[in-house]
Protein backbone atom coordinates (compact mmCIF):
# COMPACT_ATOMS: atom_id res chain seq x y z
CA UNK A 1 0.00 0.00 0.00
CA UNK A 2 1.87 3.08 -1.23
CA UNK A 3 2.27 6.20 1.60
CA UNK A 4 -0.67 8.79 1.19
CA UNK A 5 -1.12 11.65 2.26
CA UNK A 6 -4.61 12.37 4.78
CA UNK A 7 -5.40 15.56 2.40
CA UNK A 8 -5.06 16.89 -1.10
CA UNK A 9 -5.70 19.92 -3.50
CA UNK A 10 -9.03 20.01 -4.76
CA UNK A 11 -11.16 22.13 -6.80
CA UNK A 12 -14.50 22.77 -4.71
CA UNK A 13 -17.38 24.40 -5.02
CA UNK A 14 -19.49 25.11 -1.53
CA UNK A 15 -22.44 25.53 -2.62
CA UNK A 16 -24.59 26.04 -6.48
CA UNK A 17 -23.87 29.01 -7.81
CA UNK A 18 -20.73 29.85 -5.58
CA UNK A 19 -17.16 30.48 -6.39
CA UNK A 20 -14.67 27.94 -7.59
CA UNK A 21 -12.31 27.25 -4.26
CA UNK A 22 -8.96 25.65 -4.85
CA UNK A 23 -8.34 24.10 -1.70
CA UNK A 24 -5.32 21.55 -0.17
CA UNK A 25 -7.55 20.23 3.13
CA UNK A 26 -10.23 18.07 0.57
CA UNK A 27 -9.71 14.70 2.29
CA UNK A 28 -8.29 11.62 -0.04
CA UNK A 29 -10.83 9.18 -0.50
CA UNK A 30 -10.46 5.69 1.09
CA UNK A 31 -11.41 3.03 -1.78
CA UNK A 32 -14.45 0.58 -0.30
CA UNK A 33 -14.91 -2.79 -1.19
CA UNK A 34 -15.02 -3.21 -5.05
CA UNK A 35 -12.86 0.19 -5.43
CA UNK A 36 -10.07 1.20 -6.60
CA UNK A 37 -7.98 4.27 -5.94
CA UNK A 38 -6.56 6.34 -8.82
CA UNK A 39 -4.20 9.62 -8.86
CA UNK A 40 -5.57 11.88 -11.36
CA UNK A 41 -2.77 13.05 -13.80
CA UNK A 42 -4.72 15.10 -16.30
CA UNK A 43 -7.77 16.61 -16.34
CA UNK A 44 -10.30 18.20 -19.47
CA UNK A 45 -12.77 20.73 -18.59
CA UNK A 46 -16.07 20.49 -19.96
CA UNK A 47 -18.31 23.20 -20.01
CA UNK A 48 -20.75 21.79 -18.70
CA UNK A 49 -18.73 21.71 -15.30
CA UNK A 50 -19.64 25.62 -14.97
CA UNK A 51 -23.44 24.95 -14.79
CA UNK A 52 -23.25 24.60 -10.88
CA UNK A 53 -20.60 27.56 -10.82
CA UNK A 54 -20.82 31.34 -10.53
CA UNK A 55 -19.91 32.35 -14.19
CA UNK A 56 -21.72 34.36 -16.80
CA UNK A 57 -20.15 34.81 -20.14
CA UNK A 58 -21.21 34.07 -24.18
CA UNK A 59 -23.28 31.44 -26.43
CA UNK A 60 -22.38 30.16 -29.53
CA UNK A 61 -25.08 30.47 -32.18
CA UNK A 62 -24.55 30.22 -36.12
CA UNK A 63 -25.40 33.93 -36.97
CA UNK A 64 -23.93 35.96 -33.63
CA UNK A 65 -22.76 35.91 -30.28
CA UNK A 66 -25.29 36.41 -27.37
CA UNK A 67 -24.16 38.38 -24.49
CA UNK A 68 -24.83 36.96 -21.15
CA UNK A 69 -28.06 38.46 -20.14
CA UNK A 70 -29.38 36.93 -23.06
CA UNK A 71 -32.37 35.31 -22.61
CA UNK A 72 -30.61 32.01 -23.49
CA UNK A 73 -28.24 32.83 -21.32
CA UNK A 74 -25.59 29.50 -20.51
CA UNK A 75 -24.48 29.67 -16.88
CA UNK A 76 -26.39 31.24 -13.81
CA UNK A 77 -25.74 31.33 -10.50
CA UNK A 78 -28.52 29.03 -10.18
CA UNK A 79 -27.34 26.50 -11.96
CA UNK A 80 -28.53 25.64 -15.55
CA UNK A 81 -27.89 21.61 -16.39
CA UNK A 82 -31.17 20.56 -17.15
CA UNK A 83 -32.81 17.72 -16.77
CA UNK A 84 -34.90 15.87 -19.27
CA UNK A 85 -37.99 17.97 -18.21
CA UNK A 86 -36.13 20.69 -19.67
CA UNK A 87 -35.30 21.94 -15.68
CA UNK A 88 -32.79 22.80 -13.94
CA UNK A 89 -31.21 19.98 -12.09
CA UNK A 90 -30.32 21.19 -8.28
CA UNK A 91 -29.90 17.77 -6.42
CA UNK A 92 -26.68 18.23 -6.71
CA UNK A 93 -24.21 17.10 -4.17
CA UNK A 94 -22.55 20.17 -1.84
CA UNK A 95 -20.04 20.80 -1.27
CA UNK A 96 -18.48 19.08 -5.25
CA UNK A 97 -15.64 18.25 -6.40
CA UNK A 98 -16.48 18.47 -10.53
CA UNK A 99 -14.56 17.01 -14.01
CA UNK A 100 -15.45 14.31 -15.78
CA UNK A 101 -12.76 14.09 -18.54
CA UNK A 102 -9.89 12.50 -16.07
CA UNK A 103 -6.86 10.15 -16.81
CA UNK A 104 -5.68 8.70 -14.01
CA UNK A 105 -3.41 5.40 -12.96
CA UNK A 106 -4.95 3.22 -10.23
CA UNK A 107 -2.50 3.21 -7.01
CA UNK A 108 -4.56 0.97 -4.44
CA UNK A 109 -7.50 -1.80 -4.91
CA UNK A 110 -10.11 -2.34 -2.44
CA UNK A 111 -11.34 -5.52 -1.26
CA UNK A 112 -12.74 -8.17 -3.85
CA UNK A 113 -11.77 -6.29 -6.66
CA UNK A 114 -12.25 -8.79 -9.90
CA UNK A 115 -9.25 -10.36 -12.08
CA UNK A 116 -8.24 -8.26 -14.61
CA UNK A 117 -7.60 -4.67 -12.63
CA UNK A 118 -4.07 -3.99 -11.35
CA UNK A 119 -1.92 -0.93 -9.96
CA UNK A 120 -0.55 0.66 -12.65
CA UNK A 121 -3.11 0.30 -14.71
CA UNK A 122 -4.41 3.57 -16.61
CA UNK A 123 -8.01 4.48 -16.26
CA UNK A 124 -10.57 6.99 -17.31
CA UNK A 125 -12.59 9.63 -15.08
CA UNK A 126 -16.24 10.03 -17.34
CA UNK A 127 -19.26 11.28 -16.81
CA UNK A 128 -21.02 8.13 -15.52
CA UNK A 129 -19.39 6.37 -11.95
CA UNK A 130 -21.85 3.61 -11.56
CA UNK A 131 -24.60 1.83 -13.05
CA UNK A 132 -27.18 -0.84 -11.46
CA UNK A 133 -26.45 -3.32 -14.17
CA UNK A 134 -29.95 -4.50 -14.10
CA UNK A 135 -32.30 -2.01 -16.00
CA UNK A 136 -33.60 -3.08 -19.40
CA UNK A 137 -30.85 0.37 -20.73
CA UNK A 138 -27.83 -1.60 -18.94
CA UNK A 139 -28.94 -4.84 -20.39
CA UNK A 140 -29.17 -3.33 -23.68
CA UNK A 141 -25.82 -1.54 -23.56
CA UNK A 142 -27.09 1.64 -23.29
CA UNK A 143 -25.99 2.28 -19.69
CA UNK A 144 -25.62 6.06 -20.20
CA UNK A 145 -29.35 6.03 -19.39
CA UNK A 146 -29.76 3.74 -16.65
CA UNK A 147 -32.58 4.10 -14.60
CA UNK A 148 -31.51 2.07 -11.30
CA UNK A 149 -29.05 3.15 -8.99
CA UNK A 150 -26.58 4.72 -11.14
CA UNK A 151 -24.57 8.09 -10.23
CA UNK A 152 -22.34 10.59 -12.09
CA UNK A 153 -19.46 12.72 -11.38
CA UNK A 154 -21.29 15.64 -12.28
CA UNK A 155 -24.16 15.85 -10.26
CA UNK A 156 -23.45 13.16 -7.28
CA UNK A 157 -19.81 12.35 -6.52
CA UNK A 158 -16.78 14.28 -6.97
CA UNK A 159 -15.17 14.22 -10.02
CA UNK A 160 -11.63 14.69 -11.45
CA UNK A 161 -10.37 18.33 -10.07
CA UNK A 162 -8.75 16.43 -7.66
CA UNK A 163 -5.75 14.59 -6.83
CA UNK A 164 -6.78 11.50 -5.92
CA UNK A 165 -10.26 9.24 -6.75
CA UNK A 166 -12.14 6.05 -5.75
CA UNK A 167 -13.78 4.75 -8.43
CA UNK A 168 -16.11 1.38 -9.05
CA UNK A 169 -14.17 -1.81 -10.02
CA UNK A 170 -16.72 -3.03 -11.81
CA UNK A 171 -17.44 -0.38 -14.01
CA UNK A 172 -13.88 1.05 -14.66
CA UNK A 173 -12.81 2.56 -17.73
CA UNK A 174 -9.86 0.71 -18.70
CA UNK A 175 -7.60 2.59 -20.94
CA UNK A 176 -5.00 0.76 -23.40
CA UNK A 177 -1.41 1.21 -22.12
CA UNK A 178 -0.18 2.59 -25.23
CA UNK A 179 -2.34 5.32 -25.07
CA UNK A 180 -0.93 9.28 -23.89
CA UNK A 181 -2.70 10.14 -20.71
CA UNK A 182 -2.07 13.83 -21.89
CA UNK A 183 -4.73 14.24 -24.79
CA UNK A 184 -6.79 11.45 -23.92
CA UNK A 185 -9.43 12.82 -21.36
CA UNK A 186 -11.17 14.85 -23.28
CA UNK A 187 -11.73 11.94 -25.24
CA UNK A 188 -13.86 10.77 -22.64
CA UNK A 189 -17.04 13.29 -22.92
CA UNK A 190 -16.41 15.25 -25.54
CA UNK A 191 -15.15 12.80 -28.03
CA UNK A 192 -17.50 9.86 -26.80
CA UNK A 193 -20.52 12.52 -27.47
CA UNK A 194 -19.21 13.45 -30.91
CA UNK A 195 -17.99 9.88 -31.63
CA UNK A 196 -21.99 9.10 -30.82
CA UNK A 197 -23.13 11.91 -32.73
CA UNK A 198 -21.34 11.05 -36.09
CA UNK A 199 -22.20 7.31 -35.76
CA UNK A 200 -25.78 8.17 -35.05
CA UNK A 201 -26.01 9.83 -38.34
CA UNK A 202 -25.73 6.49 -40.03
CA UNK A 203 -23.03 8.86 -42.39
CA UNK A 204 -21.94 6.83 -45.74
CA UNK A 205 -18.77 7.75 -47.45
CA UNK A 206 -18.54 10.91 -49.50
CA UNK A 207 -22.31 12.58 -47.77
CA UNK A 208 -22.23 15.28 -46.51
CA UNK A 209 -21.77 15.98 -42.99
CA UNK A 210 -22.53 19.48 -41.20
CA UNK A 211 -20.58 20.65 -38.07
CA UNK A 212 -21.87 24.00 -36.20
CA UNK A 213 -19.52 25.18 -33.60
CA UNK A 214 -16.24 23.11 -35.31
CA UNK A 215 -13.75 24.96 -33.34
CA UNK A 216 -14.92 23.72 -30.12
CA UNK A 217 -14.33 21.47 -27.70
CA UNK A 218 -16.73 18.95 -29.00
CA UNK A 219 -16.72 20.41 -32.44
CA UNK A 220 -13.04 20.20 -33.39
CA UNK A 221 -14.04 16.49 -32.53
CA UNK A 222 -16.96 15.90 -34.40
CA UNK A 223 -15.00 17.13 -37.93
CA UNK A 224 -12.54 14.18 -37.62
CA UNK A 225 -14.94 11.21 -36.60
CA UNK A 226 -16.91 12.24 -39.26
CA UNK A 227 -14.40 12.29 -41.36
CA UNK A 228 -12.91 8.57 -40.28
CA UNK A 229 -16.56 7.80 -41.22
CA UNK A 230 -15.66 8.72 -44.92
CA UNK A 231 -18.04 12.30 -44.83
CA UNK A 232 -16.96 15.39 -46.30
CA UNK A 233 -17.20 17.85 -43.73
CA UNK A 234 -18.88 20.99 -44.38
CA UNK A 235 -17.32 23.05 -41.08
CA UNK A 236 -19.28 26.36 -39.47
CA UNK A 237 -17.82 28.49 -36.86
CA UNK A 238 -15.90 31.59 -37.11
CA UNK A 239 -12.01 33.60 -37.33
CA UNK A 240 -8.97 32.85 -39.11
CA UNK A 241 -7.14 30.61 -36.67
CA UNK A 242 -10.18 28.06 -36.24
CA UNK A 243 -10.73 28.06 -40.22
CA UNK A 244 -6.96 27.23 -40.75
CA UNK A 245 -6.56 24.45 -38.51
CA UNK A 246 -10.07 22.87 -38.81
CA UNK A 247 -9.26 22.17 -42.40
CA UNK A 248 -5.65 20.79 -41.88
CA UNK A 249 -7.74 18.33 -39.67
CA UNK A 250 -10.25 17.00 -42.47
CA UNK A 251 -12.73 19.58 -42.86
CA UNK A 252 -13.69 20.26 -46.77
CA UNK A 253 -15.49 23.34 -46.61
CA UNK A 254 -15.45 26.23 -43.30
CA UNK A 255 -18.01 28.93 -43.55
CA UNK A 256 -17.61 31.88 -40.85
CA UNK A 257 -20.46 32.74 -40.07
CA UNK A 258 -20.08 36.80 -39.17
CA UNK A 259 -18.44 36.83 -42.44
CA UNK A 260 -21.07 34.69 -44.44
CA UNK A 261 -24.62 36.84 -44.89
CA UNK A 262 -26.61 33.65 -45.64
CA UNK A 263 -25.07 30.61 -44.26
CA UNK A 264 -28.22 28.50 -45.30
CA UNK A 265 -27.49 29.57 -49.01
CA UNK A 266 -23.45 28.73 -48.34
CA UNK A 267 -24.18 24.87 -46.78
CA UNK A 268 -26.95 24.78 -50.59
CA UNK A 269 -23.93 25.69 -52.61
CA UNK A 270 -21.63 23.58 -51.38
CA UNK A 271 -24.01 20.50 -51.82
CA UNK A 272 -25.49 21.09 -55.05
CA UNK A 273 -28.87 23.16 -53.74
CA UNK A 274 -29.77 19.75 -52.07
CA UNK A 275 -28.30 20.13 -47.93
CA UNK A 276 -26.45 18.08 -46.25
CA UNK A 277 -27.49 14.46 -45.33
CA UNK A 278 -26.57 15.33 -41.47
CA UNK A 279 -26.26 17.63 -39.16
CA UNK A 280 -24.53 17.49 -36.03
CA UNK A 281 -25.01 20.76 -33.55
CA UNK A 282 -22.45 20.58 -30.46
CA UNK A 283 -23.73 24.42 -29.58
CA UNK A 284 -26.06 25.19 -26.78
CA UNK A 285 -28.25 27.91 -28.80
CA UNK A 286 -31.71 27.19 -29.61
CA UNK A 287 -31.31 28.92 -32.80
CA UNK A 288 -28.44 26.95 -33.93
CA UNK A 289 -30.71 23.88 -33.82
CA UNK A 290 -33.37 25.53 -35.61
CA UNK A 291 -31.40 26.81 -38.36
CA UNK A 292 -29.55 23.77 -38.46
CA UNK A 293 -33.10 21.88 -39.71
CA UNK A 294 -32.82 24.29 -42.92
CA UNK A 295 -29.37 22.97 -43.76
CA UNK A 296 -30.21 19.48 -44.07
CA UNK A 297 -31.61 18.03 -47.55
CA UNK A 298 -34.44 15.22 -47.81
CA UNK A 299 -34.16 12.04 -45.28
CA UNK A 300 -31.75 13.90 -43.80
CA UNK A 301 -30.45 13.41 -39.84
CA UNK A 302 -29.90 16.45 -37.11
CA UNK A 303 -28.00 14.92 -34.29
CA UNK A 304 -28.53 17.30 -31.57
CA UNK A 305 -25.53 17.15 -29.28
CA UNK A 306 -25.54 20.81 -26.66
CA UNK A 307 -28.03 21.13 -24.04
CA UNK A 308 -29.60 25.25 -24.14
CA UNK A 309 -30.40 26.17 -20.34
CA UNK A 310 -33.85 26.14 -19.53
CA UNK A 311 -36.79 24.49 -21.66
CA UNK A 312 -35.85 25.53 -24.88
CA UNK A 313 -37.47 24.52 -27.77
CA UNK A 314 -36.49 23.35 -31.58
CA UNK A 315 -38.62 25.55 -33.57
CA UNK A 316 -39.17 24.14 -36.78
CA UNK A 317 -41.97 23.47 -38.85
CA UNK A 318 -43.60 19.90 -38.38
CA UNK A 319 -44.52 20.29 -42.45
CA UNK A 320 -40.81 20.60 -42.95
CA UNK A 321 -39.97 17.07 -40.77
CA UNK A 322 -42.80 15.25 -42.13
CA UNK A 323 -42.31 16.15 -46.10
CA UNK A 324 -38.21 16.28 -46.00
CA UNK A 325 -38.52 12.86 -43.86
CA UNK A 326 -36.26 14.10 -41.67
CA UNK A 327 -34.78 12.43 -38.75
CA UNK A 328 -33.66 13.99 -35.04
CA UNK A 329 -31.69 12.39 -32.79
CA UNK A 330 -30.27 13.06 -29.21
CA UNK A 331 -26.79 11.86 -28.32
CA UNK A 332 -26.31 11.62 -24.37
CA UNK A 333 -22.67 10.95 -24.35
CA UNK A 334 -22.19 7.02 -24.75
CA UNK A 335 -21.51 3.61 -23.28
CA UNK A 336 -18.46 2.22 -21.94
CA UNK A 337 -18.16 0.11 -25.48
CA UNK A 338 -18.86 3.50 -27.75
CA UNK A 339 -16.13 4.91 -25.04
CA UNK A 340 -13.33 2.62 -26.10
CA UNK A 341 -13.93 2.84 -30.03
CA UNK A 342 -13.77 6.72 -29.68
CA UNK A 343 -10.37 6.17 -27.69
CA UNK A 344 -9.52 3.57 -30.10
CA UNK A 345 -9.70 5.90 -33.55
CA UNK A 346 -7.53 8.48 -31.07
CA UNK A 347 -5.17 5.79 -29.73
CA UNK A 348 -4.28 5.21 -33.64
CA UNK A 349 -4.03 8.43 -34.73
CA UNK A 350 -6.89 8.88 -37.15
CA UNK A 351 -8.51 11.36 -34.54
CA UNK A 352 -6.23 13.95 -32.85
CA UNK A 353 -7.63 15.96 -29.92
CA UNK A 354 -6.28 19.50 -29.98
CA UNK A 355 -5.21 20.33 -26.45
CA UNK A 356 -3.49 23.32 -24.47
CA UNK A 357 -2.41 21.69 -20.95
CA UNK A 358 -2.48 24.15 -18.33
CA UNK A 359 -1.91 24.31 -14.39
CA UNK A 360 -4.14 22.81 -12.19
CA UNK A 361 -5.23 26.19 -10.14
CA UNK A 362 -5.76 27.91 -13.40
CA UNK A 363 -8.98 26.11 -13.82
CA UNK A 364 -10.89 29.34 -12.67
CA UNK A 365 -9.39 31.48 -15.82
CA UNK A 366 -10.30 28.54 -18.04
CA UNK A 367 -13.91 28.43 -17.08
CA UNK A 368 -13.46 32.76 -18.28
CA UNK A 369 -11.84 32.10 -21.13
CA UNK A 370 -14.78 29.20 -22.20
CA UNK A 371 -17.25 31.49 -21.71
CA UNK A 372 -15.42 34.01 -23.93
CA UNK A 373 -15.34 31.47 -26.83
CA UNK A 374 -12.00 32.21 -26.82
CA UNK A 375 -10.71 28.33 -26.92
CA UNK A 376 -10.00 26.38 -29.96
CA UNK A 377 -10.25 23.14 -29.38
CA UNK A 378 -10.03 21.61 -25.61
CA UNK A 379 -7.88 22.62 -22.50
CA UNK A 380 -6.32 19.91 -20.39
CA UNK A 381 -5.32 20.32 -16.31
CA UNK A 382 -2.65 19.01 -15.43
CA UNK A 383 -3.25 17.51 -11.75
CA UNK A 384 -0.83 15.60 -10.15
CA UNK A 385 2.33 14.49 -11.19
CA UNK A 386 3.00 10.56 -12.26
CA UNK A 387 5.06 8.21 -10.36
């Protein structure tokens, strides 16, 4: 049993809606029975993580930028993940420890942990921490949705802005040895989502393939799995520096959209007046959605990836669903399975997360910068060194 320390650095938050609190007194877990004990290394920050935080800033939509007393506004002190009700979800445990996009290597098992897990071994932080294993969406592989007893790291146990983790044995996410624990976390949310977004679309080599918000986190993402699927990627976000390097990673087309009067017209061009055969939206603005619909040609799929605050609503036509035989889809991250193929196109290098590693207590000016839009691609904490 290696020497640990009673305490370590953690990022809390007291209370919903309060300020981010690095702190060094957050006690190290003690794994249970059928637990393991990791030491985080690396860390990606989803945005989502700000929902139960006190930041206000910018949303993405195709045609401008909302400021943040927009009525869409993303993050409120009140907290804005919603539920599937469309409300807020506030049963959310206080004080919390959040990230969900943690690499980490397993120092200590617990009691009757099975065959197969060992110290050393490299493991994954995600959204989901356990699952009942019982419900008819477990059964099915489809665990994301389980309706038993299952828990997450955002909403009900602390998460991976911290040094140190206990995590469930029997629902570990095992990650190949070969693999760099540097760029591979955000793997686990964002490029599961996107990974489940593109395959959702049932895409066919050479169709056309729409990505709103390409520069992103998710988005940056979603233009190379959709390319491994054989698509040609039709890329819409905005500046220079996202245009240049979204194409050197597969995109075809990029269409700023401050610069582009009718981006509608644009996506018609580009696909011989027809649309594209999908659509996949990893913004959180109603409107993107909705004008998303319009880009899309007949039989064509709109996998809807960002979650607005609030109940918002896709406004579009039925008349336009019904007679283009249109198909919409959600995409609620993915199972453990869809987990590893994502990390499995990255682990051979046909998908390359774009990452900026940063300092673990600059997590606070990350969150600002997020807001600002002013990220391409995904930033990375380092936690805690390896040993």
């Amino acid at each position: 049993m290696p020497d640990l320390p009673k305490t370590q650095r953690a990022a809390v938050v007291e209370k919903l809606g309060g300020p981010l609190e690095i702190r060094s007194d957050w006690p190290v877990p003690i794994p249970g029975k059928n637990e393991v004990l990791a030491k985080i290394l690396y860390s990606g920050v989803c945005q989502s993580d700000t929902g139960s935080i006190e930041w206000r800033g910018f949303v993405f939509v195709m045609t401008a930028i909302l400021p943040a007393n927009a009525e869409n506004d993303l993050h409120t002190k009140e907290g804005i993940a919603a539920g599937a009700d469309g409300k807020p979800v506030t049963a959310i445990k206080t004080p919390h420890v959040g990230g969900h996009e943690g690499v980490g290597r397993i120092i200590e098992l617990g009691e009757d942990c099975g065959p197969g897990i060992n110290v050393g071994d490299l493991v994954g932080i995600r959204f989901a921490s356990r699952i009942c294993r019982r419900c008819e969406y477990c059964l099915a592989g489809k665990e994301q949705h389980c309706i038993g007893k299952s828990t997450n790291h955002l909403h009900h146990e602390d998460g991976s802005f911290q040094e140190y983790i206990a995590l469930d044995a029997d629902y570990l996410t095992l990650l190949p040895k070969d693999v760099d624990p540097v760029v591979i976390g955000p793997v686990l949310c964002a490029g599961l989502t996107a990974y489940k977004a593109v395959s959702n679309a049932h895409l066919k080599p050479g169709e056309f393939c729409v990505v709103s918000g390409a520069g992103g986190g998710l988005g940056h993402l979603a233009v190379q799995y959709a390319k491994a699927f054989g698509a040609e990627v039709i890329a819409i976000d905005s500046g220079e520096k996202k245009e240049k390097y979204i194409l050197s990673v597969g995109a075809s087309h990029f269409i700023d959209f401050r610069k582009t009067p009718d981006v509608i017209a644009e996506v018609l061009r580009l696909t011989n007046g027809l649309g594209a055969h999908s659509a996949v939206v990893t913004s959180a603005s109603p409107a993107a959605f909705s004008q998303a619909v319009e880009l899309l040609r007949i039989g064509g799929t709109l996998c809807l990836n960002g979650i607005p605050p609030g109940r918002a609503f896709l406004e579009t036509p039925v008349a336009t669903i019904v007679i283009k035989s249109l198909r919409i889809v959600g995409n609620l991250t993915g199972s453990l399975a869809e987990c590893m193929e994502a990390v499995e196109l990255v682990r051979r290098g046909v998908v390359k997360p774009k990452i900026q590693v940063r300092p673990f207590d600059a997590l606070a000016k990350v969150y600002e910068e997020m807001e600002k839009g002013e990220i391409t691609g995904r930033i990375v904490l380092k936690i805690a060194e390896d040993e």
